[in-house]
Structures are given as C-alpha cells and as structure tokens.
Protein backbone atom coordinates (compact mmCIF):
# COMPACT_ATOMS: atom_id res chain seq x y z
CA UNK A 1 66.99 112.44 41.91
CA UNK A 2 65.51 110.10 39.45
CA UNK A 3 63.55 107.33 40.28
CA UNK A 4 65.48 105.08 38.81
CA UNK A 5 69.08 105.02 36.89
CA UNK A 6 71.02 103.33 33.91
CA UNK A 7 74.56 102.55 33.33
CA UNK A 8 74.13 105.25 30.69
CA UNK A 9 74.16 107.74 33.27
CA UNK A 10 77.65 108.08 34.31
CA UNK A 11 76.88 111.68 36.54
CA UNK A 12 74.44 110.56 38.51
CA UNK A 13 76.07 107.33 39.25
CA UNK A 14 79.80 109.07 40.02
CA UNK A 15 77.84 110.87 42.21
CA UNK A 16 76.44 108.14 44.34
CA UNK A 17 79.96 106.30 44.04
CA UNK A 18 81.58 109.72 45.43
CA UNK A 19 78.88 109.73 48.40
CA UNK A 20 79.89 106.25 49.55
CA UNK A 21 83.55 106.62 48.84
CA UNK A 22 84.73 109.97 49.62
CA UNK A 23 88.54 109.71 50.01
CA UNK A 24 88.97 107.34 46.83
CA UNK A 25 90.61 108.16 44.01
CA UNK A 26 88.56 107.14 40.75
CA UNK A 27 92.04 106.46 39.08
CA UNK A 28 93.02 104.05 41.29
CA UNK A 29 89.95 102.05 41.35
CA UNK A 30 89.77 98.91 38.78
CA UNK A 31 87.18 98.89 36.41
CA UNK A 32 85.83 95.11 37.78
CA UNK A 33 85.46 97.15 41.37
CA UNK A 34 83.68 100.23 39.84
CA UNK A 35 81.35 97.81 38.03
CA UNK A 36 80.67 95.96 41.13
CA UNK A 37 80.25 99.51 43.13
CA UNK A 38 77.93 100.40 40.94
CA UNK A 39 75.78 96.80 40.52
CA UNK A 40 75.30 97.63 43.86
CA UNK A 41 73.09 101.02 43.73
CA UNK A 42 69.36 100.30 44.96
CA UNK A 43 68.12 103.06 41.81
CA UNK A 44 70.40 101.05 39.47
CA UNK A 45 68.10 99.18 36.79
CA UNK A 46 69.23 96.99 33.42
CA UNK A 47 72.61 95.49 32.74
CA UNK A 48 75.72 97.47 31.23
CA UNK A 49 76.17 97.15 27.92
CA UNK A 50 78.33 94.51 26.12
CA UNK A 51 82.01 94.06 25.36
CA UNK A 52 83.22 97.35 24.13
CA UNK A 53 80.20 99.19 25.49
CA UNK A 54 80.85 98.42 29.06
CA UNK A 55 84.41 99.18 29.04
CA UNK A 56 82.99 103.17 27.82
CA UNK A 57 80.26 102.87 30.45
CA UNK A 58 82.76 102.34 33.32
CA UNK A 59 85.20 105.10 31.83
CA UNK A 60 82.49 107.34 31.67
CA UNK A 61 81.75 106.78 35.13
CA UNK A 62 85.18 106.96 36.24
CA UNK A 63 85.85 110.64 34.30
CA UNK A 64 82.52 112.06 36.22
CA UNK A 65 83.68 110.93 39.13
CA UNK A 66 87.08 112.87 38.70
CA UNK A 67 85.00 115.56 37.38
CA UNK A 68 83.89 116.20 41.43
C-alpha cells in the first residue's frame, strides 16, 4: 500500500473503510459519516475538494466500496 493517500483515491480508501466496517452497507451510510470515516485514516493526507468536488469524492468512494 501507498505511503500515503488522497481523497482522489476512492479504491484504496473503500478498501480501508470495508476493513473497519465489514457488515455495512455503503448505501446506507450518509455522506457526512463516510467523510468523517475517512478524515479518520492515519495514510489520509490533504483536504477533499470543494463544494461540488467533494460531493463526487464521497460518491466515488461509496461506488468502490459497493464494488467489494
């Protein structure tokens, strides 16, 4: 694994997120507690990205975690 990850990388993160929460449904989960999920990965570096931006961040997240 990298040494480090960006919002921008919506696989590696859904992976983590799957890890810690393995009998969650991604659709279920609100984007505010995906964000927050994900704010709280150690290799996580940089802010998402504004408005608009963020909202495609966490829904790419949220379709690579269905993905698994």
């Amino acid at each position: 694994m990298a040494d480090f990850i960006t919002w921008d990388d919506a696989e590696a993160i859904a992976a983590i997120l799957q890890q810690r929460f393995p009998d969650t449904d991604a659709s279920t989960v609100a984007d505010l507690e995906i964000a927050r999920w994900t704010r709280e990965i150690p290799l996580l570096t940089g802010d998402p990205a504004p408005g608009a931006g963020f909202t495609a961040q966490v829904d790419a997240i949220r379709a690579a975690w269905q993905e698994l």
